[in-house]
PDB file of N, CA and C in Angstrom:
ATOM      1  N   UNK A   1       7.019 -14.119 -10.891  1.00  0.00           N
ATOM      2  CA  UNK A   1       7.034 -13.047  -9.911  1.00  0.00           C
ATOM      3  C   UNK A   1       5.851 -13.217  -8.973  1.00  0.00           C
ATOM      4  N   UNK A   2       6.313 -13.035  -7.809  1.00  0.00           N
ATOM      5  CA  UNK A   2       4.927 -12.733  -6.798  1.00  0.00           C
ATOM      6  C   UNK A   2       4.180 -12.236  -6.399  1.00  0.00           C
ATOM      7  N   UNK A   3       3.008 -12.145  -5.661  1.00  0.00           N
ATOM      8  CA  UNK A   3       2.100 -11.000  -5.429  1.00  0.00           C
ATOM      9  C   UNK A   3       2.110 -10.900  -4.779  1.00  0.00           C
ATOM     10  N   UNK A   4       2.026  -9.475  -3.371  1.00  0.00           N
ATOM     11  CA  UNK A   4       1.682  -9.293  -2.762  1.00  0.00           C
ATOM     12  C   UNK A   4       0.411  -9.122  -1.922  1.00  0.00           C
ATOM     13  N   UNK A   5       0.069  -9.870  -0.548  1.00  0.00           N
ATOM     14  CA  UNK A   5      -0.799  -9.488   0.201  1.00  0.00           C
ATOM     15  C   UNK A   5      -0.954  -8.691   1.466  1.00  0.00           C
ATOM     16  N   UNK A   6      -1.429  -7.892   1.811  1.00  0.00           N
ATOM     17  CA  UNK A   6      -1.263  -7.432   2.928  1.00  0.00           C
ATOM     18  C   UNK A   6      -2.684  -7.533   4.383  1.00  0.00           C
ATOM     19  N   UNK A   7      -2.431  -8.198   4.905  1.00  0.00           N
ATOM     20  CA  UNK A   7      -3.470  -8.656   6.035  1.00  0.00           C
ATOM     21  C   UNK A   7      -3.552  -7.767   7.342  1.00  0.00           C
ATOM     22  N   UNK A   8      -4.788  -7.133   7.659  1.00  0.00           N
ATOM     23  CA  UNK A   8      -4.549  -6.155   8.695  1.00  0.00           C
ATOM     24  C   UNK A   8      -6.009  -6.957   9.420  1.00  0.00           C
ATOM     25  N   UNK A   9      -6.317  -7.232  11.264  1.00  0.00           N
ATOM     26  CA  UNK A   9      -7.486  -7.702  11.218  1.00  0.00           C
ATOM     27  C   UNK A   9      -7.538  -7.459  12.608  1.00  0.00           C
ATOM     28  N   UNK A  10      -8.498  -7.397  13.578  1.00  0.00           N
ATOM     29  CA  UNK A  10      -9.066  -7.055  14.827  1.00  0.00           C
ATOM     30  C   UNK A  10      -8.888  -8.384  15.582  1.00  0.00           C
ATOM     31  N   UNK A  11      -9.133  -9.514  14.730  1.00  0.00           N
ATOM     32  CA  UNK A  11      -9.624 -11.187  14.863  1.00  0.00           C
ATOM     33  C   UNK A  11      -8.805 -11.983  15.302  1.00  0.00           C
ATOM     34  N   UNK A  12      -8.782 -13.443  15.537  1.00  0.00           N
ATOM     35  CA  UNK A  12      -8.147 -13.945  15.687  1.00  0.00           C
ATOM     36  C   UNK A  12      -8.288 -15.127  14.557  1.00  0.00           C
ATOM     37  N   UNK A  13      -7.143 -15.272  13.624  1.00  0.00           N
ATOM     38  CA  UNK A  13      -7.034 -16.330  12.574  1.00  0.00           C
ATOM     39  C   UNK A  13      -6.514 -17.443  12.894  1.00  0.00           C
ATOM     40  N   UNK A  14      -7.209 -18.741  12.319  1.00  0.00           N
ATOM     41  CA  UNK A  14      -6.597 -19.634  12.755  1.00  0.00           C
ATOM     42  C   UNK A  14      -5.905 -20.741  11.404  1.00  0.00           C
ATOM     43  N   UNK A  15      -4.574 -21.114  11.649  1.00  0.00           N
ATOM     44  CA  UNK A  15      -3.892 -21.527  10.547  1.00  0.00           C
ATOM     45  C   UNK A  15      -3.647 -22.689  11.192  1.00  0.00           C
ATOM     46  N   UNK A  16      -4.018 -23.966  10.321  1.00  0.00           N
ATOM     47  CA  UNK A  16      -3.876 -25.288  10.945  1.00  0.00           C
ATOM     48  C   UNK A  16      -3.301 -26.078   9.743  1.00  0.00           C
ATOM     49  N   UNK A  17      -3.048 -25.303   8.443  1.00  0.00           N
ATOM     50  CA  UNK A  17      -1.855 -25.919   7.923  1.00  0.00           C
ATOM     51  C   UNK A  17      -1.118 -25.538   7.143  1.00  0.00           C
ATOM     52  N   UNK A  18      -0.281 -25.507   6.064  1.00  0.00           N
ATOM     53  CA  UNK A  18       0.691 -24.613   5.154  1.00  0.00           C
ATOM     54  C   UNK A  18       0.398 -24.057   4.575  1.00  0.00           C
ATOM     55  N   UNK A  19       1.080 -22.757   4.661  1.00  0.00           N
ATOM     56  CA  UNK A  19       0.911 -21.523   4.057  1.00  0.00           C
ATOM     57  C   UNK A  19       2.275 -20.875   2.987  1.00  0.00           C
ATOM     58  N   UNK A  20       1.694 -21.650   1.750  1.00  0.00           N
ATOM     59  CA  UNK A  20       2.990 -21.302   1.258  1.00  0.00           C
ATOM     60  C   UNK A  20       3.397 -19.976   0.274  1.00  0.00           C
ATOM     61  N   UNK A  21       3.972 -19.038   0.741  1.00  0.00           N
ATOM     62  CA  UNK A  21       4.044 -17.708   0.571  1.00  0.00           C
ATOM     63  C   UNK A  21       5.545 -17.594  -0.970  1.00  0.00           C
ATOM     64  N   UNK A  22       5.045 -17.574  -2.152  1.00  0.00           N
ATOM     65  CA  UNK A  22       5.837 -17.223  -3.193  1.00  0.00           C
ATOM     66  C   UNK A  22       6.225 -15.499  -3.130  1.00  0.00           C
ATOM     67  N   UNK A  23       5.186 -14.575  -2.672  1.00  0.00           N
ATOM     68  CA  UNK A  23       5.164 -13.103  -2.870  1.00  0.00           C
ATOM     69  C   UNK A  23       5.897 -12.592  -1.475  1.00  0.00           C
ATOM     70  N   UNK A  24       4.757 -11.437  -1.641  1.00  0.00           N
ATOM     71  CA  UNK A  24       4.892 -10.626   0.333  1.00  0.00           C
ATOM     72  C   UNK A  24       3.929 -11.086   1.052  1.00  0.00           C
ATOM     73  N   UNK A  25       3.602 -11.462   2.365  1.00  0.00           N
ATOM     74  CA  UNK A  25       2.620 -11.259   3.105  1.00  0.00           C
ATOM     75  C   UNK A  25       3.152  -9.820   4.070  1.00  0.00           C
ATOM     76  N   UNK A  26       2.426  -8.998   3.986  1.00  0.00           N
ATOM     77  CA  UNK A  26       2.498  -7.665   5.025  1.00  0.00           C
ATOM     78  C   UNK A  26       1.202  -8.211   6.237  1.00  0.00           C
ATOM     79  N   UNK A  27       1.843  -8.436   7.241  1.00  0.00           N
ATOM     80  CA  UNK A  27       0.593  -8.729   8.560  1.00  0.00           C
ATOM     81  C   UNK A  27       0.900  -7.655   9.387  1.00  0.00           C
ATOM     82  N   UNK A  28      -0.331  -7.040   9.582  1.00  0.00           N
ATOM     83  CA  UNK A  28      -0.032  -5.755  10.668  1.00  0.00           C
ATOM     84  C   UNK A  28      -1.289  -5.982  11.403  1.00  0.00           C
ATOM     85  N   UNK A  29      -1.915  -7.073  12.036  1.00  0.00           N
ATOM     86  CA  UNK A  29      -2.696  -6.877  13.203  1.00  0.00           C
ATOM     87  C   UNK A  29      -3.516  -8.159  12.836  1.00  0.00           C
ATOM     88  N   UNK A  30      -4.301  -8.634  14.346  1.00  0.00           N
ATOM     89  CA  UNK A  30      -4.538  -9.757  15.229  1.00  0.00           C
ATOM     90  C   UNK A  30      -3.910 -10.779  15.307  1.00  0.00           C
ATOM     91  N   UNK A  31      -4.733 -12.547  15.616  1.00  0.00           N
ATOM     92  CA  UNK A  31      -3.700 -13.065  16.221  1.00  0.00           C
ATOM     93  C   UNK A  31      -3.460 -14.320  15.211  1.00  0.00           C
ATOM     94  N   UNK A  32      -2.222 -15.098  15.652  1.00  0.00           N
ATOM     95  CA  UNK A  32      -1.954 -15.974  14.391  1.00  0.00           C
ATOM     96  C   UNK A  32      -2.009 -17.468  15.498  1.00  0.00           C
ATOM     97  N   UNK A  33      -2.942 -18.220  15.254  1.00  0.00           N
ATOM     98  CA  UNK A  33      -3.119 -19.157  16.072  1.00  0.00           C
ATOM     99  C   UNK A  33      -3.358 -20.283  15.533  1.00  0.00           C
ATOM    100  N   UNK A  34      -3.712 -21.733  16.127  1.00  0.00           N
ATOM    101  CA  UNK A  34      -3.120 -23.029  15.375  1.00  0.00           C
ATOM    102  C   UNK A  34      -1.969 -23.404  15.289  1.00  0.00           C
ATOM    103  N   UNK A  35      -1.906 -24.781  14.332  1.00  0.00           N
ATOM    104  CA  UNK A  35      -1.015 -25.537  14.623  1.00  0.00           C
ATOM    105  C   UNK A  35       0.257 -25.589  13.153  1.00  0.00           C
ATOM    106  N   UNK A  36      -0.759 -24.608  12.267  1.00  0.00           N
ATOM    107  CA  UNK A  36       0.033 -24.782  10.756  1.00  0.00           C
ATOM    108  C   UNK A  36       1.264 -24.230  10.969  1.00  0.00           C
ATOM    109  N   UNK A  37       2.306 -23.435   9.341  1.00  0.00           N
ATOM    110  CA  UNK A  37       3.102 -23.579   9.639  1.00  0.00           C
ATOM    111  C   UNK A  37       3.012 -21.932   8.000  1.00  0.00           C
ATOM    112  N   UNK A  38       4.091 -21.560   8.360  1.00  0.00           N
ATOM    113  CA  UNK A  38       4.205 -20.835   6.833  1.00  0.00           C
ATOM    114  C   UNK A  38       5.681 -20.503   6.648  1.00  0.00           C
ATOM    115  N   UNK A  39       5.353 -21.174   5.192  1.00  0.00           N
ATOM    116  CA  UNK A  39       6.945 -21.616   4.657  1.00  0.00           C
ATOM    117  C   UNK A  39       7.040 -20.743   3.161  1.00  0.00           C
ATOM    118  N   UNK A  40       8.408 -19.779   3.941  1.00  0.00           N
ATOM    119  CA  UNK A  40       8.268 -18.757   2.494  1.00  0.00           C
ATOM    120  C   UNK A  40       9.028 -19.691   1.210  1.00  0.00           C
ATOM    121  N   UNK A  41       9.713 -19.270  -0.041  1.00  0.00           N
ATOM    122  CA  UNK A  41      10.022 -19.496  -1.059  1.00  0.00           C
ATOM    123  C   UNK A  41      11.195 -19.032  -0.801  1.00  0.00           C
ATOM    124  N   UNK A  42      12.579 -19.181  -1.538  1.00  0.00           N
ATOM    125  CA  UNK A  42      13.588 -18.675  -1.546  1.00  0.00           C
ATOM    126  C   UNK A  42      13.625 -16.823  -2.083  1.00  0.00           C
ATOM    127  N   UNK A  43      12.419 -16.472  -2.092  1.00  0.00           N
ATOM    128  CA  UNK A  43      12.820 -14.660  -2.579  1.00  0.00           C
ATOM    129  C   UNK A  43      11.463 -14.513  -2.082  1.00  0.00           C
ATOM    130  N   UNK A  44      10.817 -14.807  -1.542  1.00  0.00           N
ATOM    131  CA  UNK A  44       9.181 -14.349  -0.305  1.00  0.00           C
ATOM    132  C   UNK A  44      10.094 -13.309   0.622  1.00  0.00           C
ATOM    133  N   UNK A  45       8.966 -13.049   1.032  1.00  0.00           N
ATOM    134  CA  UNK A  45       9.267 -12.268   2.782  1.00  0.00           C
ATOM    135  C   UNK A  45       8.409 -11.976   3.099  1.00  0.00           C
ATOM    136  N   UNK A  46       7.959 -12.320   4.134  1.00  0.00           N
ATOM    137  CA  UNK A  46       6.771 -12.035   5.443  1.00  0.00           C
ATOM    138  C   UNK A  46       7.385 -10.630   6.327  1.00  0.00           C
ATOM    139  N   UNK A  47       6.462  -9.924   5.963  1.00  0.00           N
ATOM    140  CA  UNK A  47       6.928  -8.673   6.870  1.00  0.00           C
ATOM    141  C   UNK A  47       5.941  -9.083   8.235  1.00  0.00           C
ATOM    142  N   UNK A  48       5.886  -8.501   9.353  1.00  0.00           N
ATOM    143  CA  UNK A  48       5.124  -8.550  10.163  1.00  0.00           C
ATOM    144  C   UNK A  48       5.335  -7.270  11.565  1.00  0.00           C
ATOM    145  N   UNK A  49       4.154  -6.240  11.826  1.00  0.00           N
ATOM    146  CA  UNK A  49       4.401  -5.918  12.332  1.00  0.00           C
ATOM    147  C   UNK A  49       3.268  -5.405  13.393  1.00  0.00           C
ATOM    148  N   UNK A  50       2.925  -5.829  14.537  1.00  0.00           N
ATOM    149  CA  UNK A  50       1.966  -5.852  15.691  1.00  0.00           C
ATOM    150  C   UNK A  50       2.062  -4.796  16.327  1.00  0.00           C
ATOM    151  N   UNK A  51       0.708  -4.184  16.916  1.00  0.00           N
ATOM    152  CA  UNK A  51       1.114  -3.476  18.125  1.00  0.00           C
ATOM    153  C   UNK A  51       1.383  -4.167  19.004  1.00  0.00           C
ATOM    154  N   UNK A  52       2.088  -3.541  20.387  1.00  0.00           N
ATOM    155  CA  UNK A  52       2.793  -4.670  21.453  1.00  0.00           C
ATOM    156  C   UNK A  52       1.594  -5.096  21.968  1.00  0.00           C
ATOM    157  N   UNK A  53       0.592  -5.057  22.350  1.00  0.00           N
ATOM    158  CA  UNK A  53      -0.434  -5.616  22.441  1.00  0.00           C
ATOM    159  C   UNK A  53      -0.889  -7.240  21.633  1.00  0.00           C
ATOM    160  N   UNK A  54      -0.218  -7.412  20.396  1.00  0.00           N
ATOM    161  CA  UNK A  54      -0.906  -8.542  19.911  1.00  0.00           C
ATOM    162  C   UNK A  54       0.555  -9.588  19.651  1.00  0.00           C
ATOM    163  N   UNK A  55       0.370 -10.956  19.385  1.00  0.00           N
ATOM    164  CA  UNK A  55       1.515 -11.426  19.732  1.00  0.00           C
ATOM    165  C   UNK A  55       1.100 -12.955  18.690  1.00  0.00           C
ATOM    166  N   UNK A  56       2.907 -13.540  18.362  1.00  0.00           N
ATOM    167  CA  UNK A  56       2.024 -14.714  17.375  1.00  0.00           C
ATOM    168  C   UNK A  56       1.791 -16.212  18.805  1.00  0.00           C
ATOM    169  N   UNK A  57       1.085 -16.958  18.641  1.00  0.00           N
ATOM    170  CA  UNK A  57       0.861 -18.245  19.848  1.00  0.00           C
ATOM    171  C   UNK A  57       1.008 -19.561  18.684  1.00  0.00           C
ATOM    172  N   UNK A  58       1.180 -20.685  19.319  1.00  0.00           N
ATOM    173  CA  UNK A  58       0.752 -21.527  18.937  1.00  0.00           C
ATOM    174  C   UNK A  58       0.344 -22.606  19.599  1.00  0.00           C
ATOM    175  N   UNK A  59       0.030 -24.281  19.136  1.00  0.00           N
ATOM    176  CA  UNK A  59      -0.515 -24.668  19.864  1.00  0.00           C
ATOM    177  C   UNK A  59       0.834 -25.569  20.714  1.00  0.00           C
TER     178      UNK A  59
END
């Protein structure tokens, strides 16, 4: 079974390589930048939810 994380941040993070998500990730704020990549599991889920203000980029 997986664990959940939940990430809330002002910042800007930078992911430059795999992120491999078995649980939840809950992301509710700043920015997701770099070149990595995040690859859920067959029963993960990435929730994600921004104010319209923040947005995901890459390179």
């Amino acid at each position: 079974m997986g664990l959940t994380v939940s990430l809330s941040t002002t910042g800007t993070k930078t992911l430059n390589s795999t992120l491999t998500n078995n649980g939840t990730i809950n992301w509710s704020g700043g920015v997701i930048n770099g070149g990595g990549t995040i690859q859920n599991s067959t029963s993960a889920m990435l929730n994600i939810s921004f104010p319209q203000d923040n947005y995901l980029r890459s390179r």
